[in-house]
N, C-alpha and C. Protein backbone atom coordinates (compact mmCIF):
# COMPACT_ATOMS: atom_id res chain seq x y z
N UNK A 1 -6.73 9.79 3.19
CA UNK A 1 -6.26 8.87 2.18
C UNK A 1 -5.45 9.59 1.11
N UNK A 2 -6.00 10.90 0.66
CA UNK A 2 -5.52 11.44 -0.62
C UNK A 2 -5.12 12.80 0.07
N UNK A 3 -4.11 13.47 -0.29
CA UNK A 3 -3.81 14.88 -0.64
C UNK A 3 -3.58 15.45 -1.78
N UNK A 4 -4.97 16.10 -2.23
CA UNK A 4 -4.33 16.71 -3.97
C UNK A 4 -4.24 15.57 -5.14
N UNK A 5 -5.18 14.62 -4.51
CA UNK A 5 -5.06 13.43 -6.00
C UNK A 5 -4.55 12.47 -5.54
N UNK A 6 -3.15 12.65 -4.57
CA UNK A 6 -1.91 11.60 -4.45
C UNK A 6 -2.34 10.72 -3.03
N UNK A 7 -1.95 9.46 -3.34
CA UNK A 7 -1.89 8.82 -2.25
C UNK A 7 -0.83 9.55 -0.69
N UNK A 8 -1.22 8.90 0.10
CA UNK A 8 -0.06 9.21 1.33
C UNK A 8 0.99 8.22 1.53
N UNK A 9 1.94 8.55 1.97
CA UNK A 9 2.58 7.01 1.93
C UNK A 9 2.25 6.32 3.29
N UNK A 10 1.39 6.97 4.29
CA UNK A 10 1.08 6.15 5.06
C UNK A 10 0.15 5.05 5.23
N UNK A 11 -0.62 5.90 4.14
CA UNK A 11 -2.18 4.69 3.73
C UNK A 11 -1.51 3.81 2.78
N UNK A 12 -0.40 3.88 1.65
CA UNK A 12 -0.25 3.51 0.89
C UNK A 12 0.60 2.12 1.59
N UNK A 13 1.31 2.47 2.60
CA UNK A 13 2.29 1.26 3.90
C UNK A 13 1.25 0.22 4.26
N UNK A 14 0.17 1.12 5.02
CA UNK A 14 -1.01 0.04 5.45
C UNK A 14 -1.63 -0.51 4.38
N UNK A 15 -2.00 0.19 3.29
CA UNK A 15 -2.39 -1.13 2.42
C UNK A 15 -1.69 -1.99 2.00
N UNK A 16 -0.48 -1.60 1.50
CA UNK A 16 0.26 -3.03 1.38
C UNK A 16 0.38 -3.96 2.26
N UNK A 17 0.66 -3.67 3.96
CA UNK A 17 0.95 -4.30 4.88
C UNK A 17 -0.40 -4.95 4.86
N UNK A 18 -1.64 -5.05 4.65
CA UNK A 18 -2.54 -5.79 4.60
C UNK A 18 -2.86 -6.71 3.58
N UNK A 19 -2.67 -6.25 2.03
CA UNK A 19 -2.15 -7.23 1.21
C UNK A 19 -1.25 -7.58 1.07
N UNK A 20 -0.27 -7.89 1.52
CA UNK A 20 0.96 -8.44 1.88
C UNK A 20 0.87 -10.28 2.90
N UNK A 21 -0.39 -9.40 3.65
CA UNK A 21 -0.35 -10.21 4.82
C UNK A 21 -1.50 -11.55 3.84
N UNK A 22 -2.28 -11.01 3.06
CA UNK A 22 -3.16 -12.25 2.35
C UNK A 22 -2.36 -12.67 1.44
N UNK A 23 -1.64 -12.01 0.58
CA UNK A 23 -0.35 -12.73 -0.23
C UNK A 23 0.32 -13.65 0.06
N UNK A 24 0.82 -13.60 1.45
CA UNK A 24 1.91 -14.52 1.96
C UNK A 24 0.64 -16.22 2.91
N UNK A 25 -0.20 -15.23 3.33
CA UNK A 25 -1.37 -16.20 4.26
C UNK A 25 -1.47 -17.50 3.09
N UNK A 26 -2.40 -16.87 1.51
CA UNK A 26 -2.25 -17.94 0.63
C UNK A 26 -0.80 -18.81 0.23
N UNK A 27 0.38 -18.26 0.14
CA UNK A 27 1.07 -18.81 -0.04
C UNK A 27 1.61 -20.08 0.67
N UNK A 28 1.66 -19.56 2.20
CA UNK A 28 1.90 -20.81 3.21
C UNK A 28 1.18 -21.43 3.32
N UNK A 29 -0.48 -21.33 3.06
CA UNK A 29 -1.43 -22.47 2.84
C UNK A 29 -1.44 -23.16 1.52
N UNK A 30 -0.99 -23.10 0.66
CA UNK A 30 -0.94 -23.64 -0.27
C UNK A 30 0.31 -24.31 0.05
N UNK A 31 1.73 -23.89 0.51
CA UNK A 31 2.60 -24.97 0.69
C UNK A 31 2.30 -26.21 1.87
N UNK A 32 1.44 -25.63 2.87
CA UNK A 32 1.05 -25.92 4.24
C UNK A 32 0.33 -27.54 3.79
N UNK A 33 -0.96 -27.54 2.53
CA UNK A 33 -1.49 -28.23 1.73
C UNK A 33 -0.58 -28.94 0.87
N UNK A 34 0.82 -28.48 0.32
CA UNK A 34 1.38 -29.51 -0.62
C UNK A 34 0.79 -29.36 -1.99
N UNK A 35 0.26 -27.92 -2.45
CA UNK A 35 -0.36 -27.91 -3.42
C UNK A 35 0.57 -26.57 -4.17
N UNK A 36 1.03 -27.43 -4.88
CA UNK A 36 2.34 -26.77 -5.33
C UNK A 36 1.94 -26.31 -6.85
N UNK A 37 1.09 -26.51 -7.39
CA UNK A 37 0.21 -25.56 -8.20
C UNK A 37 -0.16 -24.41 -7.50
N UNK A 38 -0.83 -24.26 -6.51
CA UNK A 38 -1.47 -23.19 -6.08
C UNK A 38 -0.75 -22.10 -5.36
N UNK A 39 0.43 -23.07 -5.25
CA UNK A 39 1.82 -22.14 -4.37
C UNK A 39 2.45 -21.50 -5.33
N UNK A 40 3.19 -21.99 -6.95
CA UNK A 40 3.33 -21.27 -7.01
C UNK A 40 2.56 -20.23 -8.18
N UNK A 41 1.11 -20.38 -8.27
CA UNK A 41 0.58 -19.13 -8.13
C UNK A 41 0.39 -18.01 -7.24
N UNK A 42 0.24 -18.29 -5.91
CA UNK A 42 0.21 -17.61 -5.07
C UNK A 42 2.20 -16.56 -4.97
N UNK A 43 3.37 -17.50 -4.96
CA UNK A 43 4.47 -17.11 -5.06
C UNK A 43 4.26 -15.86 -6.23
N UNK A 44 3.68 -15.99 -7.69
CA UNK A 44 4.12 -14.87 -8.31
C UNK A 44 3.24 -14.09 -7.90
N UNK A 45 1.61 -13.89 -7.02
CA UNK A 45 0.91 -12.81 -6.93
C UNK A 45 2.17 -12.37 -5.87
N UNK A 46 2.58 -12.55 -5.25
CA UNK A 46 3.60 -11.80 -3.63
C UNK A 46 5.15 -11.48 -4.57
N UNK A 47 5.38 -11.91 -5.60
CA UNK A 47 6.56 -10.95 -6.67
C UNK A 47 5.75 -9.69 -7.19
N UNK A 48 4.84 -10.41 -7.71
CA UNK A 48 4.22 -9.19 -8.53
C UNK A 48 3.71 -8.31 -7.39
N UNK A 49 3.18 -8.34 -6.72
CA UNK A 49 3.11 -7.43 -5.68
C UNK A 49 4.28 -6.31 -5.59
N UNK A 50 5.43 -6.97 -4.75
CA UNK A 50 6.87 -6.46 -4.47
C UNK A 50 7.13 -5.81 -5.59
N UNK A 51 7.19 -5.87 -7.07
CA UNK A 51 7.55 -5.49 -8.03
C UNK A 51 6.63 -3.89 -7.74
N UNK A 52 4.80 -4.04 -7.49
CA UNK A 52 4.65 -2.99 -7.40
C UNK A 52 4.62 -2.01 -6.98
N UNK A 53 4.86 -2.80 -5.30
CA UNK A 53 5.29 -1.45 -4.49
C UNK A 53 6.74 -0.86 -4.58
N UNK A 54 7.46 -1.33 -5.48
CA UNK A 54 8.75 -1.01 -5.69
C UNK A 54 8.82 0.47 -6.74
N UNK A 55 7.42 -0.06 -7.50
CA UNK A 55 7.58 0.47 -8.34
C UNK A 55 6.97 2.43 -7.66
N UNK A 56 6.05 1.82 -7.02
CA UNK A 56 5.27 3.28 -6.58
C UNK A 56 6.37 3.54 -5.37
N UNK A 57 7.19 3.25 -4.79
CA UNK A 57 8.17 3.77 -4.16
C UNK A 57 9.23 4.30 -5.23
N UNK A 58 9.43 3.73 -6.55
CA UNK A 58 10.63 4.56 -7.07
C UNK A 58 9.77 5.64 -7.63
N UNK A 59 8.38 5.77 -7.91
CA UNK A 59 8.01 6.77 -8.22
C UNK A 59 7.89 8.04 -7.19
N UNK A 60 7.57 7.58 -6.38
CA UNK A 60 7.48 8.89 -4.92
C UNK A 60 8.83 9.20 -4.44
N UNK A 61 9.64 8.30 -5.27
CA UNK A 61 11.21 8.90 -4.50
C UNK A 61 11.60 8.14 -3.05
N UNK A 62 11.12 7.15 -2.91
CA UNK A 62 11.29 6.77 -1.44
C UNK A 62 12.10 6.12 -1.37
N UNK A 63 12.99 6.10 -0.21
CA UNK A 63 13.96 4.92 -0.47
C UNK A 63 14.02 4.03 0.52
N UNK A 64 14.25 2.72 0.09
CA UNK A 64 13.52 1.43 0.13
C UNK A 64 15.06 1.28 1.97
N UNK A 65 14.13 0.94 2.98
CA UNK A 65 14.94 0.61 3.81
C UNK A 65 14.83 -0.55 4.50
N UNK A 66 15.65 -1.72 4.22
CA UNK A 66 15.43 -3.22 4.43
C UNK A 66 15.25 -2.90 5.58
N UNK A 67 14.63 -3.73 6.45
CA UNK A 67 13.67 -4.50 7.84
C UNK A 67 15.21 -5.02 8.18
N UNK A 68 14.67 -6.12 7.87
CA UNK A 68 16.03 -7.34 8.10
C UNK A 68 17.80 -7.35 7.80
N UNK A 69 18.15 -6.41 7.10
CA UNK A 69 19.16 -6.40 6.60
C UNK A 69 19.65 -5.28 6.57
N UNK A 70 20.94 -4.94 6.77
CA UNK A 70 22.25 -4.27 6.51
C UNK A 70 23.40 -3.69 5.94
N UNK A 71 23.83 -3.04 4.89
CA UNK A 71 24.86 -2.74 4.03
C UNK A 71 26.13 -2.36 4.82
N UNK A 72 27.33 -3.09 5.16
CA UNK A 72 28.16 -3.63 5.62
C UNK A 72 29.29 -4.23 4.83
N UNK A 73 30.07 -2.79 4.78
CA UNK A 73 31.67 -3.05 3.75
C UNK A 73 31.19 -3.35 2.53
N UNK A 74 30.07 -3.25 1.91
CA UNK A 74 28.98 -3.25 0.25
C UNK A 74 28.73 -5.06 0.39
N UNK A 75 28.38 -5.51 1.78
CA UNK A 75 28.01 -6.69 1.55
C UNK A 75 26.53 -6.77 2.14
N UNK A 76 25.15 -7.45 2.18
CA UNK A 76 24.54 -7.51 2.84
C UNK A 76 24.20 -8.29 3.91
N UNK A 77 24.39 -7.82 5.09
CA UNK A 77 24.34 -8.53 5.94
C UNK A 77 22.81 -8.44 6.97
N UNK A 78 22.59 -9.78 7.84
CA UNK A 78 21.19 -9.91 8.41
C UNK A 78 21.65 -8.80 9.62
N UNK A 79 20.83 -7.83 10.39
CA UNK A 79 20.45 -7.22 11.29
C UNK A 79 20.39 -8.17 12.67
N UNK A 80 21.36 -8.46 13.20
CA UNK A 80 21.39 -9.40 14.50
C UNK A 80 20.88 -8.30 15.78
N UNK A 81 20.80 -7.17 15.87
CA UNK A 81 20.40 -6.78 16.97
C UNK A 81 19.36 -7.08 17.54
């Protein structure tokens, strides 16, 4: 888990990828329900989230490499392959 104090960024991937996955689970059940109070609470826990792994990635220096997307002539484009 730790080297020297510091997280790894591999444990640090899987935990997010697991809260990530209950972030978004509540969110689509709450839209799934029509309970649009609870959605968008659930919507800012999955910002605030993103905000923080953004944040412990600009701290470790990592750089952030979209999944889905592309930088293409400085436009972003979706990843069709």
């Amino acid at each position: 888990m730790s080297r020297g104090g510091k997280l790894t960024s591999a444990w640090l991937f899987v935990s997010f990828q697991v809260s990530r996955h209950r972030l978004w689970a509540a969110l689509t059940e709450a839209i799934q329900l029509k309970d649009m109070e609870r959605a968008t609470t659930a919507k800012t826990s999955v910002e605030d989230a993103q905000r923080e792994q953004r944040k412990k990635r600009e701290e470790s220096e990592e750089e952030h490499v979209p999944r889905f997307f592309e930088k293409v002539n400085g436009q972003w484009l979706p990843k069709l392959k």
